[in-house]
C-alpha atoms as a PDB file:
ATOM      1  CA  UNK A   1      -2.800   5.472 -28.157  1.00  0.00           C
ATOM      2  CA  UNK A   2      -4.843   8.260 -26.856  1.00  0.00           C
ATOM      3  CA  UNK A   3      -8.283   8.689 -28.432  1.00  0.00           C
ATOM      4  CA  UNK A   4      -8.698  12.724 -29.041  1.00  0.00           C
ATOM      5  CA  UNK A   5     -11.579  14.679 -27.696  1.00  0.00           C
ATOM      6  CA  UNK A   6     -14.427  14.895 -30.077  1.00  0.00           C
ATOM      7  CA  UNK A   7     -16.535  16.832 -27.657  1.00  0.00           C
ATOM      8  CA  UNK A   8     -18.164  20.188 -28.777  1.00  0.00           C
ATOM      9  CA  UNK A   9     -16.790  23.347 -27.403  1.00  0.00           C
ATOM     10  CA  UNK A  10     -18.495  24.530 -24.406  1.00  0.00           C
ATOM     11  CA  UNK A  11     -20.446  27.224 -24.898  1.00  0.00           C
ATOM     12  CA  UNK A  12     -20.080  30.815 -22.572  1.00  0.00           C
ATOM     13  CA  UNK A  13     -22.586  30.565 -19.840  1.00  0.00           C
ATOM     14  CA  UNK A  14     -25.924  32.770 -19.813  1.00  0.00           C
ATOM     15  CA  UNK A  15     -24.503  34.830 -17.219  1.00  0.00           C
ATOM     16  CA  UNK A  16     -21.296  35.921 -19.273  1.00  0.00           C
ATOM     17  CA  UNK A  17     -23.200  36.931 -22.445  1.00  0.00           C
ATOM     18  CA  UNK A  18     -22.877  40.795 -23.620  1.00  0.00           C
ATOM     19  CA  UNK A  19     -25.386  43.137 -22.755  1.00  0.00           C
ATOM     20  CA  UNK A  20     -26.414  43.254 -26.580  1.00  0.00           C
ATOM     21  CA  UNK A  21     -27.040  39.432 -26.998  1.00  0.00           C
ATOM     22  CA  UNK A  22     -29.286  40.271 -23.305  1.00  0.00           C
ATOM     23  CA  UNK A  23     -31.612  42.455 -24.961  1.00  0.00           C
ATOM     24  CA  UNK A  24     -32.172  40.791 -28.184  1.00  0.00           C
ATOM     25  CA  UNK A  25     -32.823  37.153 -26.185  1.00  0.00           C
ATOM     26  CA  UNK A  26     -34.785  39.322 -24.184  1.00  0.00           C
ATOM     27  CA  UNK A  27     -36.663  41.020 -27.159  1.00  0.00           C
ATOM     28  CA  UNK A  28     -36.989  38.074 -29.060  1.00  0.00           C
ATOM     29  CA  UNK A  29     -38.199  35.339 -26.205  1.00  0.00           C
ATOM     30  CA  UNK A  30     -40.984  37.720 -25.625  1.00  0.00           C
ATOM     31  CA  UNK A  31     -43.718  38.303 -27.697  1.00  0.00           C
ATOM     32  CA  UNK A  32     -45.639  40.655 -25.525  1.00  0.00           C
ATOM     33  CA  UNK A  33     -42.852  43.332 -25.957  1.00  0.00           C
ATOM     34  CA  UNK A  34     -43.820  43.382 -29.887  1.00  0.00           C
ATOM     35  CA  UNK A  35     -47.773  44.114 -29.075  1.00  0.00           C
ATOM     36  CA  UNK A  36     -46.762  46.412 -25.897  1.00  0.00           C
ATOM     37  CA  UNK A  37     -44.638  48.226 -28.343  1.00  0.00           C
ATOM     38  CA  UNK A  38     -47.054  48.586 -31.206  1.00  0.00           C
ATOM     39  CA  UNK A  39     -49.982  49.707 -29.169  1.00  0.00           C
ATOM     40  CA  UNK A  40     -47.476  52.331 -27.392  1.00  0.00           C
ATOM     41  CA  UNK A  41     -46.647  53.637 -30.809  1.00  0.00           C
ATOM     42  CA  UNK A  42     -49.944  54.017 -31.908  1.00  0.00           C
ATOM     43  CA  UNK A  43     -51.010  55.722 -28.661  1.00  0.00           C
ATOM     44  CA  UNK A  44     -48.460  58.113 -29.054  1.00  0.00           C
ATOM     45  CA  UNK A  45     -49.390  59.214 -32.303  1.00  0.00           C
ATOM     46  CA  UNK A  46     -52.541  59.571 -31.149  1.00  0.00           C
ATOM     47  CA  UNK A  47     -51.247  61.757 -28.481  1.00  0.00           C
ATOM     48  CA  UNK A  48     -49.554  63.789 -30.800  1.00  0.00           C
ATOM     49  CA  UNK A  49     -52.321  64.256 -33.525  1.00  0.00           C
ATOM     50  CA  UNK A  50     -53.961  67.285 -31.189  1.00  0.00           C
ATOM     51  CA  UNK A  51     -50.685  69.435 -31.163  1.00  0.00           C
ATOM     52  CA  UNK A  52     -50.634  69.580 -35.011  1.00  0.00           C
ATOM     53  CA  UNK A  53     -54.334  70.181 -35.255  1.00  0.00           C
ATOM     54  CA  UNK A  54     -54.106  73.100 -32.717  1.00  0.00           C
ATOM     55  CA  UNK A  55     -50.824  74.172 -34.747  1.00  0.00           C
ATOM     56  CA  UNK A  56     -52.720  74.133 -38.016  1.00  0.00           C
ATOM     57  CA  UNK A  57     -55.968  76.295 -37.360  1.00  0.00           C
ATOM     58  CA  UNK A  58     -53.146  78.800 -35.721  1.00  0.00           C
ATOM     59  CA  UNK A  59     -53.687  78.357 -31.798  1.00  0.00           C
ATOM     60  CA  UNK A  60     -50.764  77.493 -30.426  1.00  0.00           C
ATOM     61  CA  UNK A  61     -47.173  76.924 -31.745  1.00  0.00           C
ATOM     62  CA  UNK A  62     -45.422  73.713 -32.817  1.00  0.00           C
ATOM     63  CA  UNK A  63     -42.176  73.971 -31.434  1.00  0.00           C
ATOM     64  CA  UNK A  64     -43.044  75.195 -27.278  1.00  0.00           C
ATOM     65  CA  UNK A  65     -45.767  72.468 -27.596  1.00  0.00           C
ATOM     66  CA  UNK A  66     -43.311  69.439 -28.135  1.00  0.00           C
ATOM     67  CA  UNK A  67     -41.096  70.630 -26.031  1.00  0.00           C
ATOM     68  CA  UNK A  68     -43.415  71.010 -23.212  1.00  0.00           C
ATOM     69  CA  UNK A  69     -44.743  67.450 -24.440  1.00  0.00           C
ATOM     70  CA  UNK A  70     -40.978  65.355 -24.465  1.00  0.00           C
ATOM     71  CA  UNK A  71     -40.368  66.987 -20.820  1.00  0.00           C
ATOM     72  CA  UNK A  72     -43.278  65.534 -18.981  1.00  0.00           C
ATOM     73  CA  UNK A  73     -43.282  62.548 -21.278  1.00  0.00           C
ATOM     74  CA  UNK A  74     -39.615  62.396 -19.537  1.00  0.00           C
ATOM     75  CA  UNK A  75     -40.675  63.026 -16.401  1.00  0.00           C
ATOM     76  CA  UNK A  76     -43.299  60.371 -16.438  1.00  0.00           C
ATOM     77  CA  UNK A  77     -40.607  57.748 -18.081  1.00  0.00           C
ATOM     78  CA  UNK A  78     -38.418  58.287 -15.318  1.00  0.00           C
ATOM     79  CA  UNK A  79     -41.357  57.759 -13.005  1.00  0.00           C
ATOM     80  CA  UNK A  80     -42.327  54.179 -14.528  1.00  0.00           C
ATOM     81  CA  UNK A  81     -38.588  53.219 -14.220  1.00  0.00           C
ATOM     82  CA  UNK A  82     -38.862  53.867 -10.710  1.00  0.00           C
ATOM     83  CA  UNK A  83     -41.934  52.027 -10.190  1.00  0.00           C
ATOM     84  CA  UNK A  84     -40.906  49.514 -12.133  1.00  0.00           C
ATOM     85  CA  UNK A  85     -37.383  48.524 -10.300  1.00  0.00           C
ATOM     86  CA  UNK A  86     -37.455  44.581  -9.548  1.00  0.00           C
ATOM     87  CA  UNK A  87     -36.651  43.442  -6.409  1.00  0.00           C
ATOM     88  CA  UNK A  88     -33.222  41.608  -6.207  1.00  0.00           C
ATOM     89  CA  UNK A  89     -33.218  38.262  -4.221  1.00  0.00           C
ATOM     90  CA  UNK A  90     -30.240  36.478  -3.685  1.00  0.00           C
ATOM     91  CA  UNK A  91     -29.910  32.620  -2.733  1.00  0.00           C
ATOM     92  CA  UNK A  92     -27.312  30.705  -1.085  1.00  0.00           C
ATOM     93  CA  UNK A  93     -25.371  31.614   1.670  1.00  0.00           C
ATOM     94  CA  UNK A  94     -23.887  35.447   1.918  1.00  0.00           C
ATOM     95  CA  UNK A  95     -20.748  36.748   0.545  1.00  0.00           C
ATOM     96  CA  UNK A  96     -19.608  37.136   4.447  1.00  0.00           C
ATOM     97  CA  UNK A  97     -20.136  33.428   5.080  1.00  0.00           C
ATOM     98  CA  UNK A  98     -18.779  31.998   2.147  1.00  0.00           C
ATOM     99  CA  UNK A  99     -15.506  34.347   2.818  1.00  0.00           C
ATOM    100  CA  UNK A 100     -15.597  33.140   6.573  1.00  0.00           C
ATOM    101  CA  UNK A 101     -16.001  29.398   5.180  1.00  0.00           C
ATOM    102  CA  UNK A 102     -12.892  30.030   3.222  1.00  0.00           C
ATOM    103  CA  UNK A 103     -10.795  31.363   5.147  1.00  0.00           C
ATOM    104  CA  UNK A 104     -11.071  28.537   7.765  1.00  0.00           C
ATOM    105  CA  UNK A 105     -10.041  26.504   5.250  1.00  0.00           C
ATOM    106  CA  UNK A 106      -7.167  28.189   4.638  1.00  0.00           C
ATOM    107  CA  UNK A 107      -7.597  28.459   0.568  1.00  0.00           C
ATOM    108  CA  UNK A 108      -7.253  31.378  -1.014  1.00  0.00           C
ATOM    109  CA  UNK A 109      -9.770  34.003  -0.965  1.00  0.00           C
ATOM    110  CA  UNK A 110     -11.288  34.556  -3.918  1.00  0.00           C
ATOM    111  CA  UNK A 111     -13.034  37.564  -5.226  1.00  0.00           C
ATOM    112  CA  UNK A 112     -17.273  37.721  -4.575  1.00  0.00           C
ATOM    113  CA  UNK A 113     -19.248  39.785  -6.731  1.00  0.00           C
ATOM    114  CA  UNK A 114     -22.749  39.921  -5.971  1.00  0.00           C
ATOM    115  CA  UNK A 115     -25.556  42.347  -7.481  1.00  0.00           C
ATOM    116  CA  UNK A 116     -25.730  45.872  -6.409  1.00  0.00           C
ATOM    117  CA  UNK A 117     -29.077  46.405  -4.890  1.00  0.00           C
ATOM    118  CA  UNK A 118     -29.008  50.354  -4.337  1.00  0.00           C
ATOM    119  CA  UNK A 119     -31.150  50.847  -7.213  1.00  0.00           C
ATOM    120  CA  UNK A 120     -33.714  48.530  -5.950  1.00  0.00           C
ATOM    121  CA  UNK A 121     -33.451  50.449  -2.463  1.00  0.00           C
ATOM    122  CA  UNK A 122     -33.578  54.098  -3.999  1.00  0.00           C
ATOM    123  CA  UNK A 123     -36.126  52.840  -6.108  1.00  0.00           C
ATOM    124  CA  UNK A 124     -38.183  51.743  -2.850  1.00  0.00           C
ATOM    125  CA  UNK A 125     -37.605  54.920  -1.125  1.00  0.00           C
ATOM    126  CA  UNK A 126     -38.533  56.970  -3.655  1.00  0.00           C
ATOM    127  CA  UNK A 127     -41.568  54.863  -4.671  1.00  0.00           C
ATOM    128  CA  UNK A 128     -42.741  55.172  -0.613  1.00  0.00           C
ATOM    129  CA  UNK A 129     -41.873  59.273  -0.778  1.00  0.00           C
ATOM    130  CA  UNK A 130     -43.905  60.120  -3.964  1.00  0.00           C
ATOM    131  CA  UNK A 131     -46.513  58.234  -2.995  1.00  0.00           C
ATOM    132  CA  UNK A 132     -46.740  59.513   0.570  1.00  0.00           C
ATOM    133  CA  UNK A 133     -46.216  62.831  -1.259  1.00  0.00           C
ATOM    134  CA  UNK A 134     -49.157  62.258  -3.319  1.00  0.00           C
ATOM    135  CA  UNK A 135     -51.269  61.434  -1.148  1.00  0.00           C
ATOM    136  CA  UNK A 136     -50.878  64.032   1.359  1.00  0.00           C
ATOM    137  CA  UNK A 137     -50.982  67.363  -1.214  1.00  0.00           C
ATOM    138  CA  UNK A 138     -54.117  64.836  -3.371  1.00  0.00           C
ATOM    139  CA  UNK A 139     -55.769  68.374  -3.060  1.00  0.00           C
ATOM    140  CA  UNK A 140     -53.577  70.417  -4.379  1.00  0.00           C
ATOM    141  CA  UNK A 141     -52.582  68.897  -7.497  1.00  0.00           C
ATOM    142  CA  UNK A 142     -55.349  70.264  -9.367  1.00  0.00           C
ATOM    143  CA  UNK A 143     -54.356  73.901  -8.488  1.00  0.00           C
ATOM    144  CA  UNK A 144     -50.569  73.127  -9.378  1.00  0.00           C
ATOM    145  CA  UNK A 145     -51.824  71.830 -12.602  1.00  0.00           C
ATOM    146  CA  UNK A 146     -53.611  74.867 -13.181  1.00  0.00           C
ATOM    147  CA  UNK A 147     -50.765  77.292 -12.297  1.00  0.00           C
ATOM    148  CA  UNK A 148     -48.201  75.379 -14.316  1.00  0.00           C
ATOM    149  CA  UNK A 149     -50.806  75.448 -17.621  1.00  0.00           C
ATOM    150  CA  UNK A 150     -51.365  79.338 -17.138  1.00  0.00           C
ATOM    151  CA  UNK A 151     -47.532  79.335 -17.551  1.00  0.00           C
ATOM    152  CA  UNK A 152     -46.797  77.047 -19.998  1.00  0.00           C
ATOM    153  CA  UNK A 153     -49.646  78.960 -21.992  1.00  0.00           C
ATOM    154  CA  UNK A 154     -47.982  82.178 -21.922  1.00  0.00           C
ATOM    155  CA  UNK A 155     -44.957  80.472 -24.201  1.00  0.00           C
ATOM    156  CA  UNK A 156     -47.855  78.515 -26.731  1.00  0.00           C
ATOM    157  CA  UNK A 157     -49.782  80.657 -27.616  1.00  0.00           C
ATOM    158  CA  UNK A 158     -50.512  82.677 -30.788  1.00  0.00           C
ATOM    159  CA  UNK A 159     -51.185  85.859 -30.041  1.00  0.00           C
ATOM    160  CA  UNK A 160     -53.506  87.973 -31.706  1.00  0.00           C
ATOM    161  CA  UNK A 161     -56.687  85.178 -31.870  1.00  0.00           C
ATOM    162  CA  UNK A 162     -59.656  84.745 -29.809  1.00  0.00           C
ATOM    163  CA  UNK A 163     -59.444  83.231 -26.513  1.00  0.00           C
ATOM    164  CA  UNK A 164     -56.495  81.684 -27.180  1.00  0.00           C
ATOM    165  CA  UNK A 165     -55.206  82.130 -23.898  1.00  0.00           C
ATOM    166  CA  UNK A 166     -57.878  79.971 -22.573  1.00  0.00           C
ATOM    167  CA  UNK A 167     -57.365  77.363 -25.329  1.00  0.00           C
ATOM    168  CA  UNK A 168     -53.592  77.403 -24.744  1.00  0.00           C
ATOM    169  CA  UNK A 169     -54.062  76.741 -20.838  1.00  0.00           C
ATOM    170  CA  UNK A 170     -56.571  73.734 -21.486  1.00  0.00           C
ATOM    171  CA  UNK A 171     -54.458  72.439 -23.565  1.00  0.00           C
ATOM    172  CA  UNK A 172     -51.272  72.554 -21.653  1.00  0.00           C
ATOM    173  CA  UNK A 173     -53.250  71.014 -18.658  1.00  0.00           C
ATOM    174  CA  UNK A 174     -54.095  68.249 -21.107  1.00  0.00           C
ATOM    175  CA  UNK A 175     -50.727  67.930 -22.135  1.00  0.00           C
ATOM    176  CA  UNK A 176     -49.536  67.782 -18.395  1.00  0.00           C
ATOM    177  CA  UNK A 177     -51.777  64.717 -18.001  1.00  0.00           C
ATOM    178  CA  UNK A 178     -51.877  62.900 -20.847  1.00  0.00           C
ATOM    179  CA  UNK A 179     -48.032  62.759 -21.639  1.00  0.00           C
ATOM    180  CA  UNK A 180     -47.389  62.056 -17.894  1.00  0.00           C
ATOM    181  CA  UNK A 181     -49.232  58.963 -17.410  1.00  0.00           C
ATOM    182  CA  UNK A 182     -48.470  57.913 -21.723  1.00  0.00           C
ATOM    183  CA  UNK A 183     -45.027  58.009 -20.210  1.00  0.00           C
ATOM    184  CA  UNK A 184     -45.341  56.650 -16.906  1.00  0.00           C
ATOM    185  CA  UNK A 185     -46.967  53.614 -18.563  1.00  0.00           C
ATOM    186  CA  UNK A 186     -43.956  53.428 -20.961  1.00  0.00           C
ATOM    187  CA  UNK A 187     -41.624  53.871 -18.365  1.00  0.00           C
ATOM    188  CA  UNK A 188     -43.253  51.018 -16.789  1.00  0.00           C
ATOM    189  CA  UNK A 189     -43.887  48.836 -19.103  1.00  0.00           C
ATOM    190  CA  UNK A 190     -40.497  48.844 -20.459  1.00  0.00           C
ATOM    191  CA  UNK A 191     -39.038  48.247 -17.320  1.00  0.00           C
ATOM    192  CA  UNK A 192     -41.372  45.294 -16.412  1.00  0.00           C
ATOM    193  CA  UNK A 193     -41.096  43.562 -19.700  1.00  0.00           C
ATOM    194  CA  UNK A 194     -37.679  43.891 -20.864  1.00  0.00           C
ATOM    195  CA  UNK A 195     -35.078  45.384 -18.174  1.00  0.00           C
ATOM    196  CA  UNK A 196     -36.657  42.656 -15.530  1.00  0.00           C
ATOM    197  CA  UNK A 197     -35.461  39.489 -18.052  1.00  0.00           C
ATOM    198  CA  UNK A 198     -31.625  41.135 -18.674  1.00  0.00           C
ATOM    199  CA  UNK A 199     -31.405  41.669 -14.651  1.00  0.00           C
ATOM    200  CA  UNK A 200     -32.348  38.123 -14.403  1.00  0.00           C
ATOM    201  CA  UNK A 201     -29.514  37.192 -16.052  1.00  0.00           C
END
């Protein structure tokens, strides 16, 4: 008489798990995403405390000013996302030899899926061009700044007050910076502390 199995069920590898059950493991193993998160939040409305004060005593408006605000914050996101790419290293022998390996011994081939790595590699390239970029026009980033606030002035501020054109163009310089780097670090971050443990699944 055959004694039935009493073992438990085994359970779905790590590497089959939904992309939902990735980010919460990924959310919940790590405490440092909680902290990185709350001081990000803060920051932010910290950032944003200026635009409603300059709204308020009637220098610039609301609306132009967040939009203005989101877009670079955007820009800079995208930025940290790119900086932020791991670097994919695969172990063990390559799909081409293990394909070669089977075919010699005349099994069936079966179907290799390994990681796609052309996000890493744009993410390389562009991290080398904007850099190099950088670097090269360093002095003339303060002048584009300048030309871009004079602009985005034009569409903040109130008319009708006193030297509000000046105000409007110091503040959309500040608004360039700020928000860029608030969300190149976000970008970043984000990237570094959470997308990094779901691709390493």
């Amino acid at each position: 008489m055959e004694v039935p199995n009493m073992e438990s069920p085994a359970l779905p590898p790590k590497t089959n798990r939904p992309l939902w059950q990735k980010i919460i493991a990924a959310l919940g193993a790590n405490q440092r995403f909680f902290w990185t998160t709350f001081w990000l939040l803060i920051a932010f409305v910290i950032l944003l405390l200026p635009l409603f004060y300059a709204n308020l005593v009637g220098k610039i408006f609301l609306a132009p000013a967040f939009l203005w605000a989101f877009a670079f914050l955007m820009v800079g996101i995208v930025t940290g996302f790119i900086f932020g790419v791991p670097t994919i290293i695969t172990s063990g022998p390559s799909a081409a030899d293990t394909q070669q390996q089977a075919m010699k011994d005349n099994k069936k081939a079966e179907k290799i899926v390994q990681a796609n790595t052309n996000l890493t590699q744009i993410s390389d390239w562009l991290t080398k061009v904007i850099v190099g970029a950088g670097l090269v026009e360093l002095s003339k980033i303060p002048g584009f700044i300048e030309s871009v606030s004079k602009k985005m002035a034009k569409g903040m501020m109130v008319p009708g007050a006193v030297d509000n054109e000046a105000f409007a163009a110091v503040f959309s310089g500040a608004i360039i910076v700020l928000f860029l780097c608030y969300g190149f670090i976000c970008g970043y971050l984000v990237m570094r502390i959470v997308l990094t443990e779901i691709f390493s699944d």
